[in-house]
C-alpha atoms as a PDB file:
ATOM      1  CA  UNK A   1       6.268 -14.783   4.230  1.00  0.00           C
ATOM      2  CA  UNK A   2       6.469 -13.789   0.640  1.00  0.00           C
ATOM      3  CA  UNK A   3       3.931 -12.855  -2.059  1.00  0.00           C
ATOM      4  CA  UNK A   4       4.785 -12.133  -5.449  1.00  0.00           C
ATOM      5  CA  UNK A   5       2.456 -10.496  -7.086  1.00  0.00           C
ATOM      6  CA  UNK A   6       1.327 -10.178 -10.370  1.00  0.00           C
ATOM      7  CA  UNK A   7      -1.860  -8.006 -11.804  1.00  0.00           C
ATOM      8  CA  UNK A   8      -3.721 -10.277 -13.938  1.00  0.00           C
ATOM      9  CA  UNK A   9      -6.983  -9.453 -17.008  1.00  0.00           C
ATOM     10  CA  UNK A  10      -7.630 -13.099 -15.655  1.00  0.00           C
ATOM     11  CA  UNK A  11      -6.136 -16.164 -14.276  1.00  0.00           C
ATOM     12  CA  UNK A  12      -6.808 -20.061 -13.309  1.00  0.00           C
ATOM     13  CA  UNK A  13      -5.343 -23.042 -11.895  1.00  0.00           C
ATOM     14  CA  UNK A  14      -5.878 -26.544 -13.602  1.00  0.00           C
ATOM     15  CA  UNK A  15      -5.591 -29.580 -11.180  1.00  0.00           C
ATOM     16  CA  UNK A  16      -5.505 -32.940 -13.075  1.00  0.00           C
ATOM     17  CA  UNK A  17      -7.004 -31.423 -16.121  1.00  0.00           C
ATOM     18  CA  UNK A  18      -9.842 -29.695 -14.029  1.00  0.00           C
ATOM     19  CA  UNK A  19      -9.790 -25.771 -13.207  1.00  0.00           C
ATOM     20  CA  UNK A  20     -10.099 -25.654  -9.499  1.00  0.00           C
ATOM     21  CA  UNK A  21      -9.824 -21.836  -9.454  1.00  0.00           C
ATOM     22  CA  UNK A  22     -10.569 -19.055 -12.164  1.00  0.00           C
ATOM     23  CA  UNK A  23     -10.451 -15.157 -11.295  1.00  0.00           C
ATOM     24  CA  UNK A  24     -11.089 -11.988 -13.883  1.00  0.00           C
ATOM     25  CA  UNK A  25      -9.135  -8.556 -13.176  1.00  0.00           C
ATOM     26  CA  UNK A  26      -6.876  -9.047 -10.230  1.00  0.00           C
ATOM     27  CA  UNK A  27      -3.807 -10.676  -8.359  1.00  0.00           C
ATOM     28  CA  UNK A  28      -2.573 -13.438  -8.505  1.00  0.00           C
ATOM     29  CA  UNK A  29      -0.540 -14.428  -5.690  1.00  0.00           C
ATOM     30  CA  UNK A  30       2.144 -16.781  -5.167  1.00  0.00           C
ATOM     31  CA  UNK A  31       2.714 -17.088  -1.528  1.00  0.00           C
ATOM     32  CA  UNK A  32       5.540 -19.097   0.008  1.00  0.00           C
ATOM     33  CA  UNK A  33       5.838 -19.725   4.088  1.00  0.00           C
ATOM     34  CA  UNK A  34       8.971 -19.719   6.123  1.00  0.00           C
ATOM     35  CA  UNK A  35       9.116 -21.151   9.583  1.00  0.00           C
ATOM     36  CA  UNK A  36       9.351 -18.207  11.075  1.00  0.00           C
ATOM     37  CA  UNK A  37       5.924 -16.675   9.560  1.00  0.00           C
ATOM     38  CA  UNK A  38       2.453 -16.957  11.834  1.00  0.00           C
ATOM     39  CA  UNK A  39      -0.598 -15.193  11.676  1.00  0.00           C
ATOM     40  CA  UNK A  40       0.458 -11.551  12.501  1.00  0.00           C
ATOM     41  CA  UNK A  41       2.792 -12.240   9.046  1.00  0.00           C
ATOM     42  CA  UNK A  42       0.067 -13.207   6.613  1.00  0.00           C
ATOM     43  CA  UNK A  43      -2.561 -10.536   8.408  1.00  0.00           C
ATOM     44  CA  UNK A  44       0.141  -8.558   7.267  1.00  0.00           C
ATOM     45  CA  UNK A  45       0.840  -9.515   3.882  1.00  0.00           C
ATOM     46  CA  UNK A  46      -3.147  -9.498   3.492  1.00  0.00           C
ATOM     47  CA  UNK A  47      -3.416  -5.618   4.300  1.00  0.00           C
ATOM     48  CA  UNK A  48      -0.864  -4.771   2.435  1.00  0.00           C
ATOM     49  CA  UNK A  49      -2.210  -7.230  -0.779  1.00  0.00           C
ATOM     50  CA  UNK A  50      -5.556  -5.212  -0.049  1.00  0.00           C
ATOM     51  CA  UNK A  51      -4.341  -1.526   0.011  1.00  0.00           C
ATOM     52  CA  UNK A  52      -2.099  -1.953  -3.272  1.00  0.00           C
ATOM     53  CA  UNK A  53      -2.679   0.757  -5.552  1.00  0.00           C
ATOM     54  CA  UNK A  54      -1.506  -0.717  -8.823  1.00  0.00           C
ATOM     55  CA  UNK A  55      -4.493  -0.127 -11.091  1.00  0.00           C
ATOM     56  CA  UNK A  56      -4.861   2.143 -13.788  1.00  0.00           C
ATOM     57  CA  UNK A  57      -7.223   5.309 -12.750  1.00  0.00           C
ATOM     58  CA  UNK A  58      -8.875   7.428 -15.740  1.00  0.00           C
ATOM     59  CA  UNK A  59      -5.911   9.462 -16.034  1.00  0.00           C
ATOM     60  CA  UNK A  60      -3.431   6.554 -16.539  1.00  0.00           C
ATOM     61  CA  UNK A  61      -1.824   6.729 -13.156  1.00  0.00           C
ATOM     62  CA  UNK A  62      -2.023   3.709 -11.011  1.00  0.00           C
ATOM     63  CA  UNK A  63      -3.862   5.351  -8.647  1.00  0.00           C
ATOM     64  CA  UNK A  64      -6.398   2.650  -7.402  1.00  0.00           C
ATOM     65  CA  UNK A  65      -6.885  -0.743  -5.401  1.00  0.00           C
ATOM     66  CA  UNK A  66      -7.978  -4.403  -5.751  1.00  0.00           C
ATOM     67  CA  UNK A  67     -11.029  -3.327  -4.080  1.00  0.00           C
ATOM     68  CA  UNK A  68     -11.913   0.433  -6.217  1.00  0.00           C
ATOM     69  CA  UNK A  69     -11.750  -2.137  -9.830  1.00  0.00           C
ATOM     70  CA  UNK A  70     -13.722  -4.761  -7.903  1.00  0.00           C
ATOM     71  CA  UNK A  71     -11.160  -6.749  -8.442  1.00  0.00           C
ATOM     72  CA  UNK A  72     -10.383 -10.645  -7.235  1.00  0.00           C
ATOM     73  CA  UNK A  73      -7.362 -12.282  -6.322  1.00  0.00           C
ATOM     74  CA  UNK A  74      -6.258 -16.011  -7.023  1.00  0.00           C
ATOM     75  CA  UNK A  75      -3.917 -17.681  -4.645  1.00  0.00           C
ATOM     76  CA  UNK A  76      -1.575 -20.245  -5.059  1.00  0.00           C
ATOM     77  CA  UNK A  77       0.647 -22.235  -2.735  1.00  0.00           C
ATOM     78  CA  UNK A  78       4.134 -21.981  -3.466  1.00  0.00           C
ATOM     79  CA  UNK A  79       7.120 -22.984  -1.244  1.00  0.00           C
ATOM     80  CA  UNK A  80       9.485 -22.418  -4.244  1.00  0.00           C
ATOM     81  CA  UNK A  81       9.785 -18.350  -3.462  1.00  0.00           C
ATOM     82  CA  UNK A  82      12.064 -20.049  -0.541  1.00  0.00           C
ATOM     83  CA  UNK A  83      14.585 -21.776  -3.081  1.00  0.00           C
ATOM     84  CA  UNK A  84      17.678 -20.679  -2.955  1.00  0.00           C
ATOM     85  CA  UNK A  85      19.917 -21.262  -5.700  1.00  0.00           C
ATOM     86  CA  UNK A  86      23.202 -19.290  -4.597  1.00  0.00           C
ATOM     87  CA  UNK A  87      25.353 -22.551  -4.443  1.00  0.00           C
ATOM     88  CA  UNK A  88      25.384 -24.881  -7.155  1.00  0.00           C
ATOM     89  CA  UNK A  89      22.965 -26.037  -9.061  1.00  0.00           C
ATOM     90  CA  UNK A  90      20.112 -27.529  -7.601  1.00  0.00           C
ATOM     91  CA  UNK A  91      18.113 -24.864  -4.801  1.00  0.00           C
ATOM     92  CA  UNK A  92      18.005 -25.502  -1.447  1.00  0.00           C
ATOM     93  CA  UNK A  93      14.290 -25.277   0.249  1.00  0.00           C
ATOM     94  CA  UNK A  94      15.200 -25.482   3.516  1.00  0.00           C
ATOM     95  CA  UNK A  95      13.811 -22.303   4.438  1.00  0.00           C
ATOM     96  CA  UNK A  96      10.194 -23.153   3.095  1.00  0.00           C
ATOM     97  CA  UNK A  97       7.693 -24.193   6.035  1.00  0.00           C
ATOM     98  CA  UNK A  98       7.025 -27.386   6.178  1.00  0.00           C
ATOM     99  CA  UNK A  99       3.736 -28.516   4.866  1.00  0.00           C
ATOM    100  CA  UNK A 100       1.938 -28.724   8.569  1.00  0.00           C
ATOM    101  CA  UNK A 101       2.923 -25.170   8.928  1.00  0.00           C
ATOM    102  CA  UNK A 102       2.253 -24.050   6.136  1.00  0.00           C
ATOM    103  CA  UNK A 103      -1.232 -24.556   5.261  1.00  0.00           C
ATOM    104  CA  UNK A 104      -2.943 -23.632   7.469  1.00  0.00           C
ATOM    105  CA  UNK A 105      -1.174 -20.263   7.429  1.00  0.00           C
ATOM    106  CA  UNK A 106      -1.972 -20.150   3.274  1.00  0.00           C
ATOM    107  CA  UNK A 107      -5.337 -20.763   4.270  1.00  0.00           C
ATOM    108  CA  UNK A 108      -5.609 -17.911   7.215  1.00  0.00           C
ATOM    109  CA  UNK A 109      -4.125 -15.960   4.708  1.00  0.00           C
ATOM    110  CA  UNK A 110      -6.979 -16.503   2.308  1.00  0.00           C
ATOM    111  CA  UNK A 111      -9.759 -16.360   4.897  1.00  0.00           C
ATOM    112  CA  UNK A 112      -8.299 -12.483   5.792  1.00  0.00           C
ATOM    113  CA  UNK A 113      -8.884 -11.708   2.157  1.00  0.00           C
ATOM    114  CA  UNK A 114     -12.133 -12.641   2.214  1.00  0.00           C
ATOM    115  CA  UNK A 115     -12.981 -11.014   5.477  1.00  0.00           C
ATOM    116  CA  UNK A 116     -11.965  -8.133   3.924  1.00  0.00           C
ATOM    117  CA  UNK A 117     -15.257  -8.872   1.668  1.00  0.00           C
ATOM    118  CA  UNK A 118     -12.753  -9.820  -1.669  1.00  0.00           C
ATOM    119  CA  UNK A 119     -13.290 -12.750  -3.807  1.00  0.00           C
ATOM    120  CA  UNK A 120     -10.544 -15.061  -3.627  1.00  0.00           C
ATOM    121  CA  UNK A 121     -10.399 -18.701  -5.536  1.00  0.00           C
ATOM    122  CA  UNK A 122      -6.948 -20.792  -4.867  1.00  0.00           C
ATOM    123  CA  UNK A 123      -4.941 -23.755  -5.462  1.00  0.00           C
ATOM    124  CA  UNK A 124      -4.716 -27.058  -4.001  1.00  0.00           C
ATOM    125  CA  UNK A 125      -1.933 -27.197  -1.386  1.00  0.00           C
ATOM    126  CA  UNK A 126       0.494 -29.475  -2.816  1.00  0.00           C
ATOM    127  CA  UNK A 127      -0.183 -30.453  -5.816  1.00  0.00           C
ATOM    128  CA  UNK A 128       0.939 -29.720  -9.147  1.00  0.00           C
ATOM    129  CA  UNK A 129      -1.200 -26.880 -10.191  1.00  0.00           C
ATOM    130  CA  UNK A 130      -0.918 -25.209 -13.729  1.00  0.00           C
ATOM    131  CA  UNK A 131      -1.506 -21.797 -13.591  1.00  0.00           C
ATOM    132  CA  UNK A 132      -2.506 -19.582 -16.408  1.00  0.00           C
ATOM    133  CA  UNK A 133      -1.486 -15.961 -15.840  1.00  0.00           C
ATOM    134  CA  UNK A 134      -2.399 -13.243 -18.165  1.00  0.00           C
ATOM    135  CA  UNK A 135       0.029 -10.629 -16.724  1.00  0.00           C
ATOM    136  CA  UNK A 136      -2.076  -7.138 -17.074  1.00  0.00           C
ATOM    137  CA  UNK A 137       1.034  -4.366 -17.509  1.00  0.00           C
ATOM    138  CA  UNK A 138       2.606  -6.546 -16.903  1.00  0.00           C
ATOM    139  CA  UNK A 139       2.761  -5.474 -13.266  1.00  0.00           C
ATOM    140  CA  UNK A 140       4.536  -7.787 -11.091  1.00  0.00           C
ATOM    141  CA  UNK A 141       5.784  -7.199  -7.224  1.00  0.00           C
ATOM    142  CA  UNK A 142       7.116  -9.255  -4.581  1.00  0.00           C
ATOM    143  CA  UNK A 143       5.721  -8.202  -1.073  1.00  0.00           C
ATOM    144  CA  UNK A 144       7.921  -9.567   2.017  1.00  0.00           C
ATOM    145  CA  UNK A 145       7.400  -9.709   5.548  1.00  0.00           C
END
């Protein structure tokens, strides 16, 4: 499983001209399934998302977490982290999870964030989503497991 990351001063996701999912200071996250991920990857991946100390504390330093800026996270779908472009032209996606697998992992994924008591908004799996990202730093990290 991979999750890039990128801290956000706000972020959405338009479906068919229609926001579907809007968050203020946060993460986005772009998370792409391989077949080999399950639940103990994107419990994982979750944690780790949670604990990130990227924010900016009083003294400049990023010192703090999602959860000490109340921040929110939006979550989007995206097999394309698995392309790989090495040979020729056109990437290969065989490595993504196929969409049976991977949905309902995207969406365990999200339900652990919001265990952890976080507001999370998302995508639609599999459409075409446009995503507005105001990068905040810009702070950006990719997060593999």
């Amino acid at each position: 499983m991979r999750a890039l990351i990128q801290r956000v001063s706000h972020a959405s996701v338009t479906v068919d001209e229609k926001v579907v999912g809007r968050i203020g200071r946060g993460f986005v996250v772009l998370l792409g399934v391989t077949h080999a991920d399950g639940r103990a990857e994107a419990e994982w991946i979750a944690s780790k998302i949670a604990g990130l100390r990227v924010f900016d504390d009083d003294a400049g330093k990023m010192n703090l977490s999602l959860a000490d800026v109340d921040g929110e996270l939006l979550v989007v779908s995206q097999f394309t982290l698995y392309g790989d472009a090495r040979k020729g032209r056109r990437p290969s996606f065989t490595e993504a999870a196929v969409p049976e697998q991977a949905e309902p992992l995207v969406d365990y994924f999200i339900n652990q964030l919001r265990e952890m008591g976080f507001t999370v908004a998302s995508g639609v799996f599999g459409a075409h989503m446009d995503v507005s990202i105001h990068n905040d730093g810009p702070v950006t990290m990719l997060i593999e497991r």
